[in-house]
PDB file of N, CA and C in Angstrom:
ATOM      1  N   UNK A   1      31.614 -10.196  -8.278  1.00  0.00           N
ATOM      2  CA  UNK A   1      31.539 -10.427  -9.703  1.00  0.00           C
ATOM      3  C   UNK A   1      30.739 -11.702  -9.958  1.00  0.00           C
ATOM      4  N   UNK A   2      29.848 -11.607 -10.919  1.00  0.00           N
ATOM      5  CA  UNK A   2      29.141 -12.833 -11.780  1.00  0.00           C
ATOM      6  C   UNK A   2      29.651 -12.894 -12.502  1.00  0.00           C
ATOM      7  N   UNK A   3      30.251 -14.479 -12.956  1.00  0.00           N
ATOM      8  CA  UNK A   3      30.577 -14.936 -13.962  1.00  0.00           C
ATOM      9  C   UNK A   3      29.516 -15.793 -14.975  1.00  0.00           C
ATOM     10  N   UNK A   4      29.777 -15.294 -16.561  1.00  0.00           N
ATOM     11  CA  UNK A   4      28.846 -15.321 -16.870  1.00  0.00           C
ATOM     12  C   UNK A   4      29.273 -17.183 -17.706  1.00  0.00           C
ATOM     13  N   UNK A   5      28.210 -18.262 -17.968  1.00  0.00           N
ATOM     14  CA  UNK A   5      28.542 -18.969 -18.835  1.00  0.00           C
ATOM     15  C   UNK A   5      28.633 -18.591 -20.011  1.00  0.00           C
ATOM     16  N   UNK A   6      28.021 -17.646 -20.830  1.00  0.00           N
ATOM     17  CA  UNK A   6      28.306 -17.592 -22.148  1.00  0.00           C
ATOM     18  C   UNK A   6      27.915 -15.620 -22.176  1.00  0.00           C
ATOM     19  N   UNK A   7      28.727 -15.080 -23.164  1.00  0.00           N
ATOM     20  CA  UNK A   7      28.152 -13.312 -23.046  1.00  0.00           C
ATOM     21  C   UNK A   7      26.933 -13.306 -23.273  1.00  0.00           C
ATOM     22  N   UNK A   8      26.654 -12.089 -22.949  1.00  0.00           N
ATOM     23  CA  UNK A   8      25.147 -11.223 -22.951  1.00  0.00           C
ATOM     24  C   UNK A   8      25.495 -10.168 -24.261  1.00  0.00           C
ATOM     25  N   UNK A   9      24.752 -10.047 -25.336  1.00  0.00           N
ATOM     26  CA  UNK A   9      24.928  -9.086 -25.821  1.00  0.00           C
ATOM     27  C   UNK A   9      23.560  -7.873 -25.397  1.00  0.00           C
ATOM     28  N   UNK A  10      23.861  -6.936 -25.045  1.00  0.00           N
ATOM     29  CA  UNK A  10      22.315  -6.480 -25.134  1.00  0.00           C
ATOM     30  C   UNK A  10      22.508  -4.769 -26.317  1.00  0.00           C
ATOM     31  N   UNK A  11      21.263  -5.043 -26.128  1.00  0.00           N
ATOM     32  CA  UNK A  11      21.007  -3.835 -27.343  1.00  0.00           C
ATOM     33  C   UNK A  11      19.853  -2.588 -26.902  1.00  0.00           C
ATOM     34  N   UNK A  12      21.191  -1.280 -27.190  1.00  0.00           N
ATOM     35  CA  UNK A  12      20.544  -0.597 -26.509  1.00  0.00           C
ATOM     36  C   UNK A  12      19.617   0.690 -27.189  1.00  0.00           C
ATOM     37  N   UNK A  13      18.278   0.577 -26.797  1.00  0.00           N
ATOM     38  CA  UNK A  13      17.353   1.523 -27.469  1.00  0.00           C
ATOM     39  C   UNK A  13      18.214   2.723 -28.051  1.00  0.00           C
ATOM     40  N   UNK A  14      18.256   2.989 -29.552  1.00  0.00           N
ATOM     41  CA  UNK A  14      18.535   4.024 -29.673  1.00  0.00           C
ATOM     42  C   UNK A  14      17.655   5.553 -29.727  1.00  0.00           C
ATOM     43  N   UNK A  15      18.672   6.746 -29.471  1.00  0.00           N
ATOM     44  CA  UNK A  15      17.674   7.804 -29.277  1.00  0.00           C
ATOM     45  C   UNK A  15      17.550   8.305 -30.829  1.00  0.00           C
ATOM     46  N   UNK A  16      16.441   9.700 -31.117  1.00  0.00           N
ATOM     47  CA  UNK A  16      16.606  10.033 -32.532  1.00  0.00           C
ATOM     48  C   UNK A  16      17.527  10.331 -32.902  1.00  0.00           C
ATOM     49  N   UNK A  17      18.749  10.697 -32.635  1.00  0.00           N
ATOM     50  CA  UNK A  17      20.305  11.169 -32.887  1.00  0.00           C
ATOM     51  C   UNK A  17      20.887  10.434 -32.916  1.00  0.00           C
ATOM     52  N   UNK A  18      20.891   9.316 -32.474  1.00  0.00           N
ATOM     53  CA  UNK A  18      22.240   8.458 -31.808  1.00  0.00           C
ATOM     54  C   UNK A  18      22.100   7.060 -31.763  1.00  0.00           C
ATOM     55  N   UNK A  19      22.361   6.059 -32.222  1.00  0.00           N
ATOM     56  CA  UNK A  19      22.707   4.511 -32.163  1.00  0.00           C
ATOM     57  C   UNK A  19      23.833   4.303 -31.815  1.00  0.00           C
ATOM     58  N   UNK A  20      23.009   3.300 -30.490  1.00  0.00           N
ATOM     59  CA  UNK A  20      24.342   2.353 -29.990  1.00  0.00           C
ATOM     60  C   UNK A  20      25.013   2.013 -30.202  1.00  0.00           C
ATOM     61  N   UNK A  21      26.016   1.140 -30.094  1.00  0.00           N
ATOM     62  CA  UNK A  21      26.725  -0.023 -30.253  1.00  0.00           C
ATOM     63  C   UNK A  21      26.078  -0.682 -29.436  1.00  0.00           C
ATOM     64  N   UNK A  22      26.155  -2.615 -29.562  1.00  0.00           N
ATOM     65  CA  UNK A  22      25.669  -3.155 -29.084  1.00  0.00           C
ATOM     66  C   UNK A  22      26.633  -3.569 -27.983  1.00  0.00           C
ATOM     67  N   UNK A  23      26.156  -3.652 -26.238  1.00  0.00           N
ATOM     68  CA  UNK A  23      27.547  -3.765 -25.547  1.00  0.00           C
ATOM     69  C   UNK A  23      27.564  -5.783 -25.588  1.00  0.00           C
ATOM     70  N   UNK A  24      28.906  -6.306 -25.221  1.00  0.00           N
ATOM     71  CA  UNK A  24      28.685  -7.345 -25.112  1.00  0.00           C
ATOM     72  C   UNK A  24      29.047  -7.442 -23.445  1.00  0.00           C
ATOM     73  N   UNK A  25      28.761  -8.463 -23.153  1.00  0.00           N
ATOM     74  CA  UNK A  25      28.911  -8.853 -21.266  1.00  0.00           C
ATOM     75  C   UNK A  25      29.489 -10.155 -21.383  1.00  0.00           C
ATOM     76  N   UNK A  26      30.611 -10.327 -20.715  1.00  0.00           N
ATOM     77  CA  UNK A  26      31.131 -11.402 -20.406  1.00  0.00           C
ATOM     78  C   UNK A  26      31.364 -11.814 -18.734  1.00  0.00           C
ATOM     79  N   UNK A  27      30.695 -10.808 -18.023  1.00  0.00           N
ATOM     80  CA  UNK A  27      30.655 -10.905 -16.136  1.00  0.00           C
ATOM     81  C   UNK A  27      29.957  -9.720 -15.436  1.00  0.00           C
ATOM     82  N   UNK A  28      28.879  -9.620 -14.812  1.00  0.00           N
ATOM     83  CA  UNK A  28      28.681  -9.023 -14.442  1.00  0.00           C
ATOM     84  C   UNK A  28      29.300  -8.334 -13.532  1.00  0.00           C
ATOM     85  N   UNK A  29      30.209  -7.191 -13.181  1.00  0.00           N
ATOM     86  CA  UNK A  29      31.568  -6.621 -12.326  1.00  0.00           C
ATOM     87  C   UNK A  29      30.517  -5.408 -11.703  1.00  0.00           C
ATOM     88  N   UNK A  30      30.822  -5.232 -10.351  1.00  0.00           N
ATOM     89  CA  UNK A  30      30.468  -4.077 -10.101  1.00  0.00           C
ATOM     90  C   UNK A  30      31.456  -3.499  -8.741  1.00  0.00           C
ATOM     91  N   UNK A  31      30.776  -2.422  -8.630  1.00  0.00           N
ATOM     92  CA  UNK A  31      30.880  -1.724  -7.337  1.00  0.00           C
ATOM     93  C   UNK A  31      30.196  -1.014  -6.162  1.00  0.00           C
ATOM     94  N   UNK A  32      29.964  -0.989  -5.107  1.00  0.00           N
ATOM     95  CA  UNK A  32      29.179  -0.098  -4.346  1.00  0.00           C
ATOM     96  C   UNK A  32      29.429   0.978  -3.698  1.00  0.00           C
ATOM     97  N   UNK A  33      28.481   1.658  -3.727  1.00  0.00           N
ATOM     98  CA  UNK A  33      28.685   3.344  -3.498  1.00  0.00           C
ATOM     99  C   UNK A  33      27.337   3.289  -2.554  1.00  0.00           C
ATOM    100  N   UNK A  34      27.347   4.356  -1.751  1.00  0.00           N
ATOM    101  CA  UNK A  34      26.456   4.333  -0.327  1.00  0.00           C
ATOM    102  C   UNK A  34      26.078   5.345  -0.363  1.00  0.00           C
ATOM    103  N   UNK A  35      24.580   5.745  -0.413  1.00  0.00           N
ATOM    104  CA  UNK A  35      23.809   7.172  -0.154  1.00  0.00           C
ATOM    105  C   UNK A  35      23.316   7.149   1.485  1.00  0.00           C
ATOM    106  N   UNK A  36      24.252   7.319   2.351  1.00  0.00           N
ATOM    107  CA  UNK A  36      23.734   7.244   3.524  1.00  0.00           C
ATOM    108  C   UNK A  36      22.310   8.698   4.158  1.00  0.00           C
ATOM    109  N   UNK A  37      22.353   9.205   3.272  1.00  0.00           N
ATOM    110  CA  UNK A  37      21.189   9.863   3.203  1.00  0.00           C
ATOM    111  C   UNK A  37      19.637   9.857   2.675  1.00  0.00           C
ATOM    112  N   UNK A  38      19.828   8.568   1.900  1.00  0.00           N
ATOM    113  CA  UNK A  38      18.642   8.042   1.685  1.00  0.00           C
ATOM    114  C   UNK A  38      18.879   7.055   2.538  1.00  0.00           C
ATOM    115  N   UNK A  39      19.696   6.449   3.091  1.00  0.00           N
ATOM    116  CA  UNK A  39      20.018   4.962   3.902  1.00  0.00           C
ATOM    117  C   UNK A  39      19.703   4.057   2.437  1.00  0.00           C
ATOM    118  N   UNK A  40      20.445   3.866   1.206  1.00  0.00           N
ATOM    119  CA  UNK A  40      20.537   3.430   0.311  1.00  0.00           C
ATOM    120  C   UNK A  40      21.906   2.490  -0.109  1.00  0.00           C
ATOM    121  N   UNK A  41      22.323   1.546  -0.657  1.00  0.00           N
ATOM    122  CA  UNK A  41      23.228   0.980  -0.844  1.00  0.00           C
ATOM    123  C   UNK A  41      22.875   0.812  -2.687  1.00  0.00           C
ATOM    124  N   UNK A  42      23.913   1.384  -2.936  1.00  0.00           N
ATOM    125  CA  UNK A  42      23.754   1.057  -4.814  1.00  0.00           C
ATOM    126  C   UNK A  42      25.104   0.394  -5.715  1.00  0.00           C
ATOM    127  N   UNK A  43      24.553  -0.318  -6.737  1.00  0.00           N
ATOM    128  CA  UNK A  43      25.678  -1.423  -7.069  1.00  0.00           C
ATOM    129  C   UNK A  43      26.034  -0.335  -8.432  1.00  0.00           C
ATOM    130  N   UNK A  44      26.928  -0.657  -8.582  1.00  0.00           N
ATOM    131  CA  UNK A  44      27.234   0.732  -9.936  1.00  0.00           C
ATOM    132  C   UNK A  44      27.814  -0.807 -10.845  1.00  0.00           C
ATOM    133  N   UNK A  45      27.293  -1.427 -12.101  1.00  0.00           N
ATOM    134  CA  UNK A  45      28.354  -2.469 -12.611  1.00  0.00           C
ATOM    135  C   UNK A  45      29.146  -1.669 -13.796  1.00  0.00           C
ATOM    136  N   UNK A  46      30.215  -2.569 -13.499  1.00  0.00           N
ATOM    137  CA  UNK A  46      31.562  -1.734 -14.126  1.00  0.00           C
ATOM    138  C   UNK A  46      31.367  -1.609 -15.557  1.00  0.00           C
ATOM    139  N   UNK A  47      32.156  -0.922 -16.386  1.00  0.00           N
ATOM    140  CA  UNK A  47      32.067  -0.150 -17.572  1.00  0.00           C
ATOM    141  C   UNK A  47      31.988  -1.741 -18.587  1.00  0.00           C
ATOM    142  N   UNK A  48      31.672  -1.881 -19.525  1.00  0.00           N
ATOM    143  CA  UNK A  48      30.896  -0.981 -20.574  1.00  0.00           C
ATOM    144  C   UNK A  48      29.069  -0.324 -19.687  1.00  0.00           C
ATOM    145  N   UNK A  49      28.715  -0.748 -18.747  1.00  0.00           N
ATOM    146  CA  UNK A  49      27.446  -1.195 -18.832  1.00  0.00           C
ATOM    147  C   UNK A  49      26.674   0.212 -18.035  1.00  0.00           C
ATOM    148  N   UNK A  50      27.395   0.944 -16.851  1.00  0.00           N
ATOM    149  CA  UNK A  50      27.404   2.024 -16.093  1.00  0.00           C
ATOM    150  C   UNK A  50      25.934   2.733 -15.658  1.00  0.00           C
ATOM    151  N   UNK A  51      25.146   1.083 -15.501  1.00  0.00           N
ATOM    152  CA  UNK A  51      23.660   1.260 -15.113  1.00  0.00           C
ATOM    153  C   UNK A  51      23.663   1.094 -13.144  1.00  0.00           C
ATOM    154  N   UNK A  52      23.290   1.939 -12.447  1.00  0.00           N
ATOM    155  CA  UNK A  52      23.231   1.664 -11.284  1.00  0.00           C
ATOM    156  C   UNK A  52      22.157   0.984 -10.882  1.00  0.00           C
ATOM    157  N   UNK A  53      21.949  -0.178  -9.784  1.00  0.00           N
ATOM    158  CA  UNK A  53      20.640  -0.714  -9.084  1.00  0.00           C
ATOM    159  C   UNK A  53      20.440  -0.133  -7.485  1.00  0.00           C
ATOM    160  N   UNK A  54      19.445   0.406  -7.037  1.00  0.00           N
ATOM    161  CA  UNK A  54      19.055   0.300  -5.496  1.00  0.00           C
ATOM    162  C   UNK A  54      19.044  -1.315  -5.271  1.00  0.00           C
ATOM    163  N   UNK A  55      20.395  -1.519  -4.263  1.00  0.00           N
ATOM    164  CA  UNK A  55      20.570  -2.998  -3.620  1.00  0.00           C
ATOM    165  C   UNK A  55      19.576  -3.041  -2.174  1.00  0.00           C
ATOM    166  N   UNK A  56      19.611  -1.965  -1.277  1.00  0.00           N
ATOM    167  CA  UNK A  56      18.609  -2.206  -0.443  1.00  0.00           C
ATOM    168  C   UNK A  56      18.486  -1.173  -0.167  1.00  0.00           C
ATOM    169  N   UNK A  57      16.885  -0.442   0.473  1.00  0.00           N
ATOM    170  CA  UNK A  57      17.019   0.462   1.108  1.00  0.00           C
ATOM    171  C   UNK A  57      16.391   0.841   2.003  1.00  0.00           C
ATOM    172  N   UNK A  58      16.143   1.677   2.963  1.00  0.00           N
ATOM    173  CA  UNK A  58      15.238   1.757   4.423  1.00  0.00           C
ATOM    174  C   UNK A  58      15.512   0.640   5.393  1.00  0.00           C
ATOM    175  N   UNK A  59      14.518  -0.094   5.557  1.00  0.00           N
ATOM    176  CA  UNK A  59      15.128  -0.731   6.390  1.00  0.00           C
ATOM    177  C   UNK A  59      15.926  -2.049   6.204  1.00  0.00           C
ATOM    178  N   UNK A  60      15.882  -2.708   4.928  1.00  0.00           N
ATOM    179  CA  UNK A  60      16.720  -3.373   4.218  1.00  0.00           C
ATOM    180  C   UNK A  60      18.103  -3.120   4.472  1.00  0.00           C
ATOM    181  N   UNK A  61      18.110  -2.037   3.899  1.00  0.00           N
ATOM    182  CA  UNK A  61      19.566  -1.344   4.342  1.00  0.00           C
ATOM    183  C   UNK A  61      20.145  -1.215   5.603  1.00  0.00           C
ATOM    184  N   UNK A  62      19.093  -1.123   6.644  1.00  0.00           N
ATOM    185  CA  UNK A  62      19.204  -1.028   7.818  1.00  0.00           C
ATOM    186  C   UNK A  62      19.824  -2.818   8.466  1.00  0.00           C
ATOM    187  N   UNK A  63      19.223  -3.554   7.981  1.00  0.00           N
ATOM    188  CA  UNK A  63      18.897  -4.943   8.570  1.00  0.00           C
ATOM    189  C   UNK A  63      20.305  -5.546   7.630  1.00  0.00           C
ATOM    190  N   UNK A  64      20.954  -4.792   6.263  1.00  0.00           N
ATOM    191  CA  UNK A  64      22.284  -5.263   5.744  1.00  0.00           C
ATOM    192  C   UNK A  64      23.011  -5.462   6.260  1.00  0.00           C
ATOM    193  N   UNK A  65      23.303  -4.107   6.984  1.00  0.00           N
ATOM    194  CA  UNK A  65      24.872  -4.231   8.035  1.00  0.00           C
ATOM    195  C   UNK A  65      25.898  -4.341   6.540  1.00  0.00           C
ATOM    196  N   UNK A  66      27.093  -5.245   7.354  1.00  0.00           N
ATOM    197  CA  UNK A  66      28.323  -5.411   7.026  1.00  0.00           C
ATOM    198  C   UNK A  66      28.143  -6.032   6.006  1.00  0.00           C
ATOM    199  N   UNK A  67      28.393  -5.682   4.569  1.00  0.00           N
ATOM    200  CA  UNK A  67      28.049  -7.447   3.711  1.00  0.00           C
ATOM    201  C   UNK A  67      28.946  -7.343   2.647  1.00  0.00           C
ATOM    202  N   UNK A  68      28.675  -8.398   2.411  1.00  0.00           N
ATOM    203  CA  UNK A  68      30.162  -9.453   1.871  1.00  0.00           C
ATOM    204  C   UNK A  68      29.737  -9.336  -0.135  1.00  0.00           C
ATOM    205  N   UNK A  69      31.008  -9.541  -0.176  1.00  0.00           N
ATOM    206  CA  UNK A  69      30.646  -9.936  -1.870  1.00  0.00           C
ATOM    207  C   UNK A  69      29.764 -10.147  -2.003  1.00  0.00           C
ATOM    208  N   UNK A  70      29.814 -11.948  -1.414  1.00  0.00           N
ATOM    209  CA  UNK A  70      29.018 -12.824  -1.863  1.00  0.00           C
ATOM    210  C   UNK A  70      27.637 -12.644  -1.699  1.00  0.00           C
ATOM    211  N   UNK A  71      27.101 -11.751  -0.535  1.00  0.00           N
ATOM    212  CA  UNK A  71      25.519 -10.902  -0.369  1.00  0.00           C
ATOM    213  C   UNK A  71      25.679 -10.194  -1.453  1.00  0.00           C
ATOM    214  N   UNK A  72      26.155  -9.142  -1.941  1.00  0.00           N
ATOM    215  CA  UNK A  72      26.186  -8.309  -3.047  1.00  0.00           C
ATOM    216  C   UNK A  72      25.594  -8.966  -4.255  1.00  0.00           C
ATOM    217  N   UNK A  73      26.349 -10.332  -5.010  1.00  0.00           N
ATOM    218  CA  UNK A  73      26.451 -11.245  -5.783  1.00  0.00           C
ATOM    219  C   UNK A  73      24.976 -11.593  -5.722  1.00  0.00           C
ATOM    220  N   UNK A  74      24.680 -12.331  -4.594  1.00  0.00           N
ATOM    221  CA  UNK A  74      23.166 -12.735  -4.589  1.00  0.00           C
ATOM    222  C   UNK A  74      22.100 -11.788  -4.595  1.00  0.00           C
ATOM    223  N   UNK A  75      21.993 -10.613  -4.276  1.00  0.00           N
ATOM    224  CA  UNK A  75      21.101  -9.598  -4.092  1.00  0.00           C
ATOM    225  C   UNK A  75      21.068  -9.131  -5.878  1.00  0.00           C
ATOM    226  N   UNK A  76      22.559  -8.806  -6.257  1.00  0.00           N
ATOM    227  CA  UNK A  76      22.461  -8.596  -7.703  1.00  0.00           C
ATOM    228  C   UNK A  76      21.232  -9.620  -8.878  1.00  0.00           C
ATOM    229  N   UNK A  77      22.013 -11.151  -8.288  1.00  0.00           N
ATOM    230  CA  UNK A  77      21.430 -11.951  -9.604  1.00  0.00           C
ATOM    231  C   UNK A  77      19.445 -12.275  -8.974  1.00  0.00           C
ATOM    232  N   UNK A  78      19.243 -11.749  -7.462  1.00  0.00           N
ATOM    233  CA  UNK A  78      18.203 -11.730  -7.393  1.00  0.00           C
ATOM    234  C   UNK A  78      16.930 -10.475  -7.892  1.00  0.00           C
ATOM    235  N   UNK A  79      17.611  -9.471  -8.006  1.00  0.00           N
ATOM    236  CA  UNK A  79      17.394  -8.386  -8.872  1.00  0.00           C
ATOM    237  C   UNK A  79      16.793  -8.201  -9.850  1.00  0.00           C
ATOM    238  N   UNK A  80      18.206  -8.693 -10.716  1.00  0.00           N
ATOM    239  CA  UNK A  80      17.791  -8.926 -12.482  1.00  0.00           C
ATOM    240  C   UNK A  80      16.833 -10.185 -12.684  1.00  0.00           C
ATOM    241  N   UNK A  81      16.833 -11.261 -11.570  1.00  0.00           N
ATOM    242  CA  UNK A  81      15.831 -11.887 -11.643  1.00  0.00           C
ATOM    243  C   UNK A  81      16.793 -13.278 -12.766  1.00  0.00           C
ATOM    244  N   UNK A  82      15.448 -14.567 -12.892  1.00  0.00           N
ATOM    245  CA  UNK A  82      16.220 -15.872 -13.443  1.00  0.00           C
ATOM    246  C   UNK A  82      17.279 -15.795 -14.685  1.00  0.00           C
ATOM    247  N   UNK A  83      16.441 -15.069 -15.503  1.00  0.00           N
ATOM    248  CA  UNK A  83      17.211 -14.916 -16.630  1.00  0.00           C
ATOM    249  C   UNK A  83      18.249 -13.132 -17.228  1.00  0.00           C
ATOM    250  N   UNK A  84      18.784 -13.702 -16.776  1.00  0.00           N
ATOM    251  CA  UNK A  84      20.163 -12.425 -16.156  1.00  0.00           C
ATOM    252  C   UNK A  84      19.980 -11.502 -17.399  1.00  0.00           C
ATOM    253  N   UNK A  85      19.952 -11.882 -18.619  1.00  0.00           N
ATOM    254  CA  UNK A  85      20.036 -11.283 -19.893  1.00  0.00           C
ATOM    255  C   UNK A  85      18.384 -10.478 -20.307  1.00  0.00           C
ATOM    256  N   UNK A  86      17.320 -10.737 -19.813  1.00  0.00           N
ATOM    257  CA  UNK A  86      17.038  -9.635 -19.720  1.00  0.00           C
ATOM    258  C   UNK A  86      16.526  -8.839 -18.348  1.00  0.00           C
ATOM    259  N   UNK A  87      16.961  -9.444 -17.439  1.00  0.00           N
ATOM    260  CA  UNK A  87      17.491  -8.539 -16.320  1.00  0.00           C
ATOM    261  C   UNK A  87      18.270  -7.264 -17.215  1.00  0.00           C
ATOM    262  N   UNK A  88      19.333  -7.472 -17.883  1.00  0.00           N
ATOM    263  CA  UNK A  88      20.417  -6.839 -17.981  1.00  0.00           C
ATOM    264  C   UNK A  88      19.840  -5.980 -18.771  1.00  0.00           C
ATOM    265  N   UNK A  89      18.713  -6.776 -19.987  1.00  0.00           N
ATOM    266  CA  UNK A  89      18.106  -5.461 -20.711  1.00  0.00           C
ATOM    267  C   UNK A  89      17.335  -4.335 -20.512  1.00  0.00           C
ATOM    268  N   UNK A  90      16.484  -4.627 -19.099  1.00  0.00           N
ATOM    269  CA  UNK A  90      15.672  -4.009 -18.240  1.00  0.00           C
ATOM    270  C   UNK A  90      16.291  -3.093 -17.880  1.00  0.00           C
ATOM    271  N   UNK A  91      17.770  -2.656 -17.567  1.00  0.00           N
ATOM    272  CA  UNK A  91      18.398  -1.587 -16.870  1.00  0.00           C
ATOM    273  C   UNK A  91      18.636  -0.859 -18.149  1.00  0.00           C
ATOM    274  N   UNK A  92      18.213  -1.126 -19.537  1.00  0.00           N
ATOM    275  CA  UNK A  92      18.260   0.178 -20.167  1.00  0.00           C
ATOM    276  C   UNK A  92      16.927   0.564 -20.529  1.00  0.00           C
ATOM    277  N   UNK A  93      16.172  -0.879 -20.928  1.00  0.00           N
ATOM    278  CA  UNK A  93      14.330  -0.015 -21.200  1.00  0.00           C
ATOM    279  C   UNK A  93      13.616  -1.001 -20.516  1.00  0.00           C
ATOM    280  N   UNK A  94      12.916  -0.668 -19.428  1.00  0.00           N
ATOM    281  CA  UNK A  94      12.188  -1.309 -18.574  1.00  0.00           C
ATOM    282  C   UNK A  94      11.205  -1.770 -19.267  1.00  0.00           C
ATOM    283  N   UNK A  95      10.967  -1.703 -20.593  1.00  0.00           N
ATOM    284  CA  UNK A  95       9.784  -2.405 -21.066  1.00  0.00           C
ATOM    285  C   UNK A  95       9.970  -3.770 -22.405  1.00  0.00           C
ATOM    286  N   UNK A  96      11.454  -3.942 -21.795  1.00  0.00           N
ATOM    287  CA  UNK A  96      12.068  -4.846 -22.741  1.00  0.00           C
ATOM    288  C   UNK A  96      11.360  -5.956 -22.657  1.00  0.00           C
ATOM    289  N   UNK A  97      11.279  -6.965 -23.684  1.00  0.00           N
ATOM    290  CA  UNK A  97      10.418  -8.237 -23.980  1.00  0.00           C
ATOM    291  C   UNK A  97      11.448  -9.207 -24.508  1.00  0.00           C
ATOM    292  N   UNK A  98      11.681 -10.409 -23.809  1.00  0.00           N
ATOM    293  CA  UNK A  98      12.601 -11.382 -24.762  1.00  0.00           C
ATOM    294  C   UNK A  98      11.745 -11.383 -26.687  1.00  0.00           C
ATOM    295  N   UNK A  99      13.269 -11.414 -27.246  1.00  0.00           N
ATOM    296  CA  UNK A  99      12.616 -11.349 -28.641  1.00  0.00           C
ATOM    297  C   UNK A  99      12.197 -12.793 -28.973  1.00  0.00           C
TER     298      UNK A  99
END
């Protein structure tokens, strides 16, 4: 888990039918689930948010092994990259722009 200093609200593209709610984030929480058939490791973060990331894969995955939270934790916030919030917006429209 990342703890966050202050929430994330992010806002999520709506489709022609349907508007969001805006989710708020107060920690980034997740879980991992293993596609050992791609040799894939994926972080699923916990609900409201239920966007999955490829954490490593091929030989990344290979060279992971056993790993700890705290690898998880760092691989995550290296991911979304410096500024976590729109990291966070990126996992719904990859072409998000700080406003």
């Amino acid at each position: 888990m990342i703890a966050l200093t202050s929430p994330i609200t992010i806002i999520v593209p709506p489709l022609p039918f349907y508007t969001f709610k805006p989710i708020i984030v107060e920690k980034i929480d997740w879980s991992v689930s293993y596609d050992n058939s791609k040799k894939e490791a994926y972080v699923a973060f916990h609900a409201p948010i239920g966007r999955r990331m490829t954490l490593w894969k091929g030989e990344e995955y290979d060279a992971a092994g056993q790993f700890t939270d705290a690898q998880v934790d760092a691989r995550v916030a290296e991911l979304l990259g410096n500024d976590l919030s729109a990291g966070l917006h990126k996992l719904f429209d990859p072409n998000y722009s700080q406003p």
